[in-house]
C-alpha atoms as a PDB file:
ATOM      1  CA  UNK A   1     -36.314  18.844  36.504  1.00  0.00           C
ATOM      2  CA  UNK A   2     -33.671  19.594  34.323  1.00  0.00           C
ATOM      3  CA  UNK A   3     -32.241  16.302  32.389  1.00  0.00           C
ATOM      4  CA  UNK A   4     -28.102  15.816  32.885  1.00  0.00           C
ATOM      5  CA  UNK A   5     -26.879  15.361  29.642  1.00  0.00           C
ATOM      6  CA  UNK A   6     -24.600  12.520  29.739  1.00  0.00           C
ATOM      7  CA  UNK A   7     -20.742  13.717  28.683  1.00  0.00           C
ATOM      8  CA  UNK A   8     -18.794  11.093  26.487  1.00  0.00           C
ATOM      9  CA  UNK A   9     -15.559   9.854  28.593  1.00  0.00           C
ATOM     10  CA  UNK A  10     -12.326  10.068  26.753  1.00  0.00           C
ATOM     11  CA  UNK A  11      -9.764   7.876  27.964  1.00  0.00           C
ATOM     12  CA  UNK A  12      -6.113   8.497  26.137  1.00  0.00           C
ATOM     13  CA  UNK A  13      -5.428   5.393  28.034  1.00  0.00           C
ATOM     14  CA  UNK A  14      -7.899   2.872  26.205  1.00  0.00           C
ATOM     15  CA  UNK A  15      -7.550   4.880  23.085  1.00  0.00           C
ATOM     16  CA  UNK A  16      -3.742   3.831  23.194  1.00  0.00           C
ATOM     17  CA  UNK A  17      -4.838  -0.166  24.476  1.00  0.00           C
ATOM     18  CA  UNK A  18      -6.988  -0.591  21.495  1.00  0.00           C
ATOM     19  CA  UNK A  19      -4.466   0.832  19.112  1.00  0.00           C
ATOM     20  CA  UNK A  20      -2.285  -1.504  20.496  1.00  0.00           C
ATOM     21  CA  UNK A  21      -5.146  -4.391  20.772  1.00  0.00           C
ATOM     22  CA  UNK A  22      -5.774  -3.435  16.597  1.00  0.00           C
ATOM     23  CA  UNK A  23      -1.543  -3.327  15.707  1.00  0.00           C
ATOM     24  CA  UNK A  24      -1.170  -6.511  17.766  1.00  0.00           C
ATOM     25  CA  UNK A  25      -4.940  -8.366  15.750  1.00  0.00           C
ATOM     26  CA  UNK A  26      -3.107  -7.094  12.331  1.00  0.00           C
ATOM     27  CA  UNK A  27       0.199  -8.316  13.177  1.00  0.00           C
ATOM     28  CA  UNK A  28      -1.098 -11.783  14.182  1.00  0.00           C
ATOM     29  CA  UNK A  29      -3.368 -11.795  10.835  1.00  0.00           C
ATOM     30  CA  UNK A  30       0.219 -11.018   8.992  1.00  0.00           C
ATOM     31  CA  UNK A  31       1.952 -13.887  10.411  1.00  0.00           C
ATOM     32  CA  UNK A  32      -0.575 -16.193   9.593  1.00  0.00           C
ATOM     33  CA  UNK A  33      -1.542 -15.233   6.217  1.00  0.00           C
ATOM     34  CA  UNK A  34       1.853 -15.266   4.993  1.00  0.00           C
ATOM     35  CA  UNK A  35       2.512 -18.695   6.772  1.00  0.00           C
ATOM     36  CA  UNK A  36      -0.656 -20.756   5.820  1.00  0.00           C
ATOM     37  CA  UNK A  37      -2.315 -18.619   3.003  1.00  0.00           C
ATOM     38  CA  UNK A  38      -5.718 -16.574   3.382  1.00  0.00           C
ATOM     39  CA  UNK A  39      -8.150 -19.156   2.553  1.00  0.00           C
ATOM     40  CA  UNK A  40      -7.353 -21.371   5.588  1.00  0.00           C
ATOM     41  CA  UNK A  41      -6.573 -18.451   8.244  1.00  0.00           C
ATOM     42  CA  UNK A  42      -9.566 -18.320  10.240  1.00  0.00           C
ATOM     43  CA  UNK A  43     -10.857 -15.412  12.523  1.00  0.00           C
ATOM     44  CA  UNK A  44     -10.342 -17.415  15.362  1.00  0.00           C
ATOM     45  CA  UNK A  45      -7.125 -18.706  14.567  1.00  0.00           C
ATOM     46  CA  UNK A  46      -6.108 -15.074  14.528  1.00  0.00           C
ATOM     47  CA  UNK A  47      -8.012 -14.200  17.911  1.00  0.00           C
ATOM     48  CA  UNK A  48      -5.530 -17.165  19.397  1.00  0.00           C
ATOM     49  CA  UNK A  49      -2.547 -15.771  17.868  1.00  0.00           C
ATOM     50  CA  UNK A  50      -2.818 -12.013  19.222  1.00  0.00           C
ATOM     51  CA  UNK A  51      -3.976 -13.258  22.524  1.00  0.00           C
ATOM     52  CA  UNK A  52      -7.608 -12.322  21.970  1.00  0.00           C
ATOM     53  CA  UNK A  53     -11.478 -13.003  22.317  1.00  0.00           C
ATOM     54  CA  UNK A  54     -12.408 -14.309  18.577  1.00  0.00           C
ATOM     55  CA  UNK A  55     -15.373 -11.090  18.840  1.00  0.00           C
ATOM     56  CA  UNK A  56     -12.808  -9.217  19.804  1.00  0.00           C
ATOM     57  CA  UNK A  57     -11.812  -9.378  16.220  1.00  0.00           C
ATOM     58  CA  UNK A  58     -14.776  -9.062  14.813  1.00  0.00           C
ATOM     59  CA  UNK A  59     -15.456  -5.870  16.876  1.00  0.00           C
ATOM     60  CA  UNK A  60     -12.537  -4.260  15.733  1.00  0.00           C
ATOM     61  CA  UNK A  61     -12.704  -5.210  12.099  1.00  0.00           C
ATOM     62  CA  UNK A  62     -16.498  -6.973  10.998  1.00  0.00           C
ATOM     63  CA  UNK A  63     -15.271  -9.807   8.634  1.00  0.00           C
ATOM     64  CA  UNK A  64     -11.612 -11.893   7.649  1.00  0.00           C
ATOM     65  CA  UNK A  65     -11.975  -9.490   4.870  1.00  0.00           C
ATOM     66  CA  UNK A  66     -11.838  -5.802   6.113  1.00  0.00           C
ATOM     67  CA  UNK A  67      -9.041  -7.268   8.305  1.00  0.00           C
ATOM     68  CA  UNK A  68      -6.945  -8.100   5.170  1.00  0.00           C
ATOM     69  CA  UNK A  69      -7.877  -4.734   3.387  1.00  0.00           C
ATOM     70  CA  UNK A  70      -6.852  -2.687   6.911  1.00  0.00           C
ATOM     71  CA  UNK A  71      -3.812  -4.761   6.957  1.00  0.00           C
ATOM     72  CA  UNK A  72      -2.839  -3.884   3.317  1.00  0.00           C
ATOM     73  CA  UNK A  73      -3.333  -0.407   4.064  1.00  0.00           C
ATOM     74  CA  UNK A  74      -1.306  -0.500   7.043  1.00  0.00           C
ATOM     75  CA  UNK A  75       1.515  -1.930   4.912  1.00  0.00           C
ATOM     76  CA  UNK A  76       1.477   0.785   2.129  1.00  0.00           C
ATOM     77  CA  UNK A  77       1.698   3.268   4.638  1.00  0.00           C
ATOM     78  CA  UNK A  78       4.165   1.723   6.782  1.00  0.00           C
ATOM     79  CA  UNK A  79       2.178   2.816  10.118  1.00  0.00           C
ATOM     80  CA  UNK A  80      -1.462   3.071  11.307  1.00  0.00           C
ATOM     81  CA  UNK A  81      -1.325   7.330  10.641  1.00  0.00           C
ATOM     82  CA  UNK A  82      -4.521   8.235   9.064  1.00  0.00           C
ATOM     83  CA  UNK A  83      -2.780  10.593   6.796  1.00  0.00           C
ATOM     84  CA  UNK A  84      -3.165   9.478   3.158  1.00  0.00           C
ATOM     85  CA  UNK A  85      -0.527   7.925   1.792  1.00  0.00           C
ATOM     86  CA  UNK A  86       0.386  10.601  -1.237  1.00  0.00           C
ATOM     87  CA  UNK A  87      -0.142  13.276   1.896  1.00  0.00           C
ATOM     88  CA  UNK A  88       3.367  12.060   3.991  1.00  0.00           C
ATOM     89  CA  UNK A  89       6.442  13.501   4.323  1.00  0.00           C
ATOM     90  CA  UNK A  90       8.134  11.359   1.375  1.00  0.00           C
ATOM     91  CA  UNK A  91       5.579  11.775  -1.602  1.00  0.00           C
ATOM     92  CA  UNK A  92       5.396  15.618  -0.303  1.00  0.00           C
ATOM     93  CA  UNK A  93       9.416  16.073  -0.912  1.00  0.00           C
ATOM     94  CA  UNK A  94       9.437  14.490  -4.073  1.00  0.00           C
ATOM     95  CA  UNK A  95       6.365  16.698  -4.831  1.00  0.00           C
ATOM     96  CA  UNK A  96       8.266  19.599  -4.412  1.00  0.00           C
ATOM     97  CA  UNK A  97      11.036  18.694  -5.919  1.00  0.00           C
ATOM     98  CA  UNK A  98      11.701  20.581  -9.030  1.00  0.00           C
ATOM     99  CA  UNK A  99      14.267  19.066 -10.749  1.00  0.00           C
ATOM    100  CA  UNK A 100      12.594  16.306 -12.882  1.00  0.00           C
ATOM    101  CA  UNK A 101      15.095  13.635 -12.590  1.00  0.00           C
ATOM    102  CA  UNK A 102      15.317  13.943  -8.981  1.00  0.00           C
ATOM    103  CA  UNK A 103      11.947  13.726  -9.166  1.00  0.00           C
ATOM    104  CA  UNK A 104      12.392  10.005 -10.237  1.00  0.00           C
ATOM    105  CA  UNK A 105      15.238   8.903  -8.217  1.00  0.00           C
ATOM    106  CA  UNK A 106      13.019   9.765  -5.150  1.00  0.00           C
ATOM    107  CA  UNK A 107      10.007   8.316  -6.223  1.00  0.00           C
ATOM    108  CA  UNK A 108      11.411   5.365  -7.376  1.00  0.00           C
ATOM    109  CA  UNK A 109      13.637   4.957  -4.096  1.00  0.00           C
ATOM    110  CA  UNK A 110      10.508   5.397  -2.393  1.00  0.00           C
ATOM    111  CA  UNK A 111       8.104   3.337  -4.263  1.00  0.00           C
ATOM    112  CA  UNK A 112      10.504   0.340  -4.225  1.00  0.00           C
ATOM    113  CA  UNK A 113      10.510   0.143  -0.700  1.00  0.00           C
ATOM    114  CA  UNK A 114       6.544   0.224  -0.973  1.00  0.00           C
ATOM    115  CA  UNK A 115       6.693  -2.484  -3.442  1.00  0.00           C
ATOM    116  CA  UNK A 116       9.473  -4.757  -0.944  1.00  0.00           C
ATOM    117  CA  UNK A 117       6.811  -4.505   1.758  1.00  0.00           C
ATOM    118  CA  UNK A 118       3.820  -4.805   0.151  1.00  0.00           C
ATOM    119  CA  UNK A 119       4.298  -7.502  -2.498  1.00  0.00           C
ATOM    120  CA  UNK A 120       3.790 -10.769   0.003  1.00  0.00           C
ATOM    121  CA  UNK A 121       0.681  -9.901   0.628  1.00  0.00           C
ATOM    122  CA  UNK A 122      -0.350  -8.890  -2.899  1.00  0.00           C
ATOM    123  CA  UNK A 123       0.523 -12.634  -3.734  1.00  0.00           C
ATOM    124  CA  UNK A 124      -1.970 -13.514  -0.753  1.00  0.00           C
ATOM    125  CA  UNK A 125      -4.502 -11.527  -2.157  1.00  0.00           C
ATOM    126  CA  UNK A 126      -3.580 -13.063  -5.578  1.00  0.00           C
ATOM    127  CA  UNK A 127      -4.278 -16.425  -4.774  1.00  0.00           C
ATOM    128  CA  UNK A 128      -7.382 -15.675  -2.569  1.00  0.00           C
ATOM    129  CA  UNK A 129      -8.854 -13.868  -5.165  1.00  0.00           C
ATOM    130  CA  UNK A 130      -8.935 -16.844  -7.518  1.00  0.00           C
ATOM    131  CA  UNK A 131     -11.554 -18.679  -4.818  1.00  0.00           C
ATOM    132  CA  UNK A 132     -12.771 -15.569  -3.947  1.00  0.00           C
ATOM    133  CA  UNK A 133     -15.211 -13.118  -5.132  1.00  0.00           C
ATOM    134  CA  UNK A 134     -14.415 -10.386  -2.668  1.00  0.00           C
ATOM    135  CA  UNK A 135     -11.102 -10.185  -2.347  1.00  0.00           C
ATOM    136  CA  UNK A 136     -11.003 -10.604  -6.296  1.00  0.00           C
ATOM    137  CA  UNK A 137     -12.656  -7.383  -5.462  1.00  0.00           C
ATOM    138  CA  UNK A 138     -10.498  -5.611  -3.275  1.00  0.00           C
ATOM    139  CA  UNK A 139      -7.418  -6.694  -5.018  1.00  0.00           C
ATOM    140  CA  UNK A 140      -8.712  -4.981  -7.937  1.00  0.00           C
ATOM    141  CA  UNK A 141      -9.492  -1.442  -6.189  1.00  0.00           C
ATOM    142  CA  UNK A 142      -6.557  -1.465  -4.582  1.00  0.00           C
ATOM    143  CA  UNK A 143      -4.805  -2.338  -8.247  1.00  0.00           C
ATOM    144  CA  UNK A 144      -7.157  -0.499 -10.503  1.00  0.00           C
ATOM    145  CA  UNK A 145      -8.395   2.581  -8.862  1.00  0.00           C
ATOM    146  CA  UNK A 146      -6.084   3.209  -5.484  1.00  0.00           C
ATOM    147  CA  UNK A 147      -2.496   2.891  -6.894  1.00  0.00           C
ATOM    148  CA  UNK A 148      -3.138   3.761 -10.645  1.00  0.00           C
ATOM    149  CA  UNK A 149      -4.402   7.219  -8.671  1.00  0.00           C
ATOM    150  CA  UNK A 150      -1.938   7.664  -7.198  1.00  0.00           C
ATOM    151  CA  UNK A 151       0.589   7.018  -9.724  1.00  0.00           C
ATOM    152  CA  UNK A 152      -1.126   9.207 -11.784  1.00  0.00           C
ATOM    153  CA  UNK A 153      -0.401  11.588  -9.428  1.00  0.00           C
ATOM    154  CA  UNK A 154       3.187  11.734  -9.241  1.00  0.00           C
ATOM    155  CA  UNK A 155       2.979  12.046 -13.805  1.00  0.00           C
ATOM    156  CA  UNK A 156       0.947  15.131 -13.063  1.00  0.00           C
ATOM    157  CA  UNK A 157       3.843  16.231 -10.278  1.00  0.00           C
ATOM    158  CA  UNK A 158       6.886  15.444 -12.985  1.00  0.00           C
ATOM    159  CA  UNK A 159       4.953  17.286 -15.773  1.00  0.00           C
ATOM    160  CA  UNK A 160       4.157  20.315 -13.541  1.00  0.00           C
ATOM    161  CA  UNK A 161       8.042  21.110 -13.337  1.00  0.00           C
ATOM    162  CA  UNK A 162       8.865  20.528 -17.371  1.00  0.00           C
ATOM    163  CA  UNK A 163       8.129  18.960 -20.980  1.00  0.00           C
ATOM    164  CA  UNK A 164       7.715  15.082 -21.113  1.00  0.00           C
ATOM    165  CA  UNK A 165       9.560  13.428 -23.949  1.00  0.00           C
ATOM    166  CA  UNK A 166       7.333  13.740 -27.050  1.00  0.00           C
ATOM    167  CA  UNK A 167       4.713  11.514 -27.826  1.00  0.00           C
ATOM    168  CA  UNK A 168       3.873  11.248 -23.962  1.00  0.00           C
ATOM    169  CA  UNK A 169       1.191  12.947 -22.162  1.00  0.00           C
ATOM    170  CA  UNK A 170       0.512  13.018 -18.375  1.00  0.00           C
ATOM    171  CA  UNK A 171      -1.875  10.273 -19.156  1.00  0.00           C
ATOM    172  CA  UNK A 172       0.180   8.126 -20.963  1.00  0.00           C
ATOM    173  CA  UNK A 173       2.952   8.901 -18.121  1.00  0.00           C
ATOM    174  CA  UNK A 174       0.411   7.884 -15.437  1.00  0.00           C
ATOM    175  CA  UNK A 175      -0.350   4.549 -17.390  1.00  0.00           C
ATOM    176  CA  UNK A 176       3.751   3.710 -17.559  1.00  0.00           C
ATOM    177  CA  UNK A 177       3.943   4.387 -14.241  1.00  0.00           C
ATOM    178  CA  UNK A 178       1.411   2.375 -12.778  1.00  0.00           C
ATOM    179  CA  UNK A 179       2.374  -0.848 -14.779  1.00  0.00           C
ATOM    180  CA  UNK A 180       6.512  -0.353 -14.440  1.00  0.00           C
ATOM    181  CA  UNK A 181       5.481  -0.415 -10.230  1.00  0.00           C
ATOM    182  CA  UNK A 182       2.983  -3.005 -10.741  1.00  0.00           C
ATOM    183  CA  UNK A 183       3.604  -5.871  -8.435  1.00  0.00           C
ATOM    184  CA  UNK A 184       3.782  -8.602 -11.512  1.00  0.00           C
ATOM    185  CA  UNK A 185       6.436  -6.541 -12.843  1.00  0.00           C
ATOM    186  CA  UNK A 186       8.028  -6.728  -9.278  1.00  0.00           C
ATOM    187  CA  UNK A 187       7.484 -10.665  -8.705  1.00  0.00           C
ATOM    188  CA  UNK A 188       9.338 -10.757 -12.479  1.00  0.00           C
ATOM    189  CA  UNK A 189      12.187  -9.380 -11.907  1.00  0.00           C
ATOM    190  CA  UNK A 190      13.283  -9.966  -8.131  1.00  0.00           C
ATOM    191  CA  UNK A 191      11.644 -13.507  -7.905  1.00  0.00           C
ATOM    192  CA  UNK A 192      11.951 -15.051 -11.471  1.00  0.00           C
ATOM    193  CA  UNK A 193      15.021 -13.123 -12.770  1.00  0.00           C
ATOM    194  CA  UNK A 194      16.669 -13.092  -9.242  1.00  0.00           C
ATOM    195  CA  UNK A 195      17.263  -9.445  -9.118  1.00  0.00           C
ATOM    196  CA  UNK A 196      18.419  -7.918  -5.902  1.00  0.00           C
ATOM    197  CA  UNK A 197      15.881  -4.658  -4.673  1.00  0.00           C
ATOM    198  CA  UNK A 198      18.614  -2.259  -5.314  1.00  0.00           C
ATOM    199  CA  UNK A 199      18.470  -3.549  -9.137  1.00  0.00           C
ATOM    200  CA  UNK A 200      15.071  -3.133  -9.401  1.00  0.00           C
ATOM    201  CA  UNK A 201      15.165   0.069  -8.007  1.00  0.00           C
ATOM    202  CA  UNK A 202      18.157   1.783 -10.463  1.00  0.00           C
ATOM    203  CA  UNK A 203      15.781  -0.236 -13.563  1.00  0.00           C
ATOM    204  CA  UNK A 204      12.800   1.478 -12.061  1.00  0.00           C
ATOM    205  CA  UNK A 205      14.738   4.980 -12.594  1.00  0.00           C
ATOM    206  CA  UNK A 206      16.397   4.710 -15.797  1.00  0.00           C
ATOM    207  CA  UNK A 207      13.677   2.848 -17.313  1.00  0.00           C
ATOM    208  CA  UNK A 208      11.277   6.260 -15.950  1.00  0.00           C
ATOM    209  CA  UNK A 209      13.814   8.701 -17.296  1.00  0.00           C
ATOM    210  CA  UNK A 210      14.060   7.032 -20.584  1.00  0.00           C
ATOM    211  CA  UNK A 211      10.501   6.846 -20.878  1.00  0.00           C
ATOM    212  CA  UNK A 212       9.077   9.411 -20.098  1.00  0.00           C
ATOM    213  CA  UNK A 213      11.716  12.335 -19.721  1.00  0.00           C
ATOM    214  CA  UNK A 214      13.441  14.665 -22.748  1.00  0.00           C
ATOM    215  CA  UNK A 215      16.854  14.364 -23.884  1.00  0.00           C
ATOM    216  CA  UNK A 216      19.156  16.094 -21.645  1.00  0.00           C
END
């Protein structure tokens, strides 16, 4: 007798339900988070808010912790897309872009946005990192290898299409970068100095151009 291989049943239907079932866990985890800090969020406090089973959760994401580092990503990307974040449409134009300067007006129109969105949390995973030894951990891949990547990146994009000023290499340019867009810098200026986004963003690009670009 010949043995029926099983087939796998794919259902565009649930796939769509659990993307919604994930969005709606994240969203729930946001709202919380932001409202009563990490520490004192629990799993099932979450579950309650997003109108789930509490193993629901934990069958979608494992621990409090890979929820917080799925939401994070789904706020630097500004959807659940799969496609890496320096891989989208936006990074990609300014990638191509071969006028230098432009080069910095769109990346730092882009990145402030980034930074607007992103920065709440980053002062979650701030504080939680104090208390705790993972997210201390996460906080600091996410800080230290995932965005000064990636703003090493765009320095090797800007020199591609000219000189940078003297005295600057692509390293250097990829270390100014990443600490001008850091989120301390951020929480500096808008919360402690008051500064409105749109400031922050015109400092972000004439502080790049001055930095790191000739002498028209």
């Amino acid at each position: 007798m010949v043995e029926r291989v099983k087939r796998q049943y794919h259902s565009p239907l649930r796939a769509e339900q659990a993307r919604q079932t994930r969005l709606r866990i994240l969203e729930a985890a946001r709202s919380l988070f932001l409202e009563q800090g990490y520490p004192v969020t629990s799993v099932e406090t979450i579950a309650v808010e997003a109108g789930v089973a509490p193993d629901t959760v934990y069958s979608v994401f494992r621990s409090k912790r890979n929820l917080l580092k799925q939401l994070m990503d789904l706020t630097v990307g500004g959807d659940d897309s799969e496609v890496k974040v320096l891989e989208r449409g936006e990074p990609q134009a300014a990638r191509r872009e071969r006028d230098q300067h432009r080069q910095v007006a769109m990346f730092a129109a882009g990145v402030t946005l980034r930074i607007e969105a992103v920065r709440p949390l980053d002062d979650i995973l701030r504080s939680a990192a104090a208390v705790d030894p993972e997210v201390a951990a996460l906080r600091d891949d996410l800080q230290l290898r995932q965005r000064r990547s990636a703003m090493s990146a765009f320095a090797e994009w800007l020199s591609s299409n000219g000189p940078l000023r003297a005295g600057v290499d692509v390293e250097d340019a990829g270390a100014i970068i990443w600490t001008l867009t850091s989120p301390d810098v951020h929480r500096l200026l808008r919360d402690e100095c008051g500064w409105s986004g749109q400031r922050f963003q015109g400092w972000l690009e004439d502080t790049l151009v001055r930095t790191l670009l000739p002498d028209r």
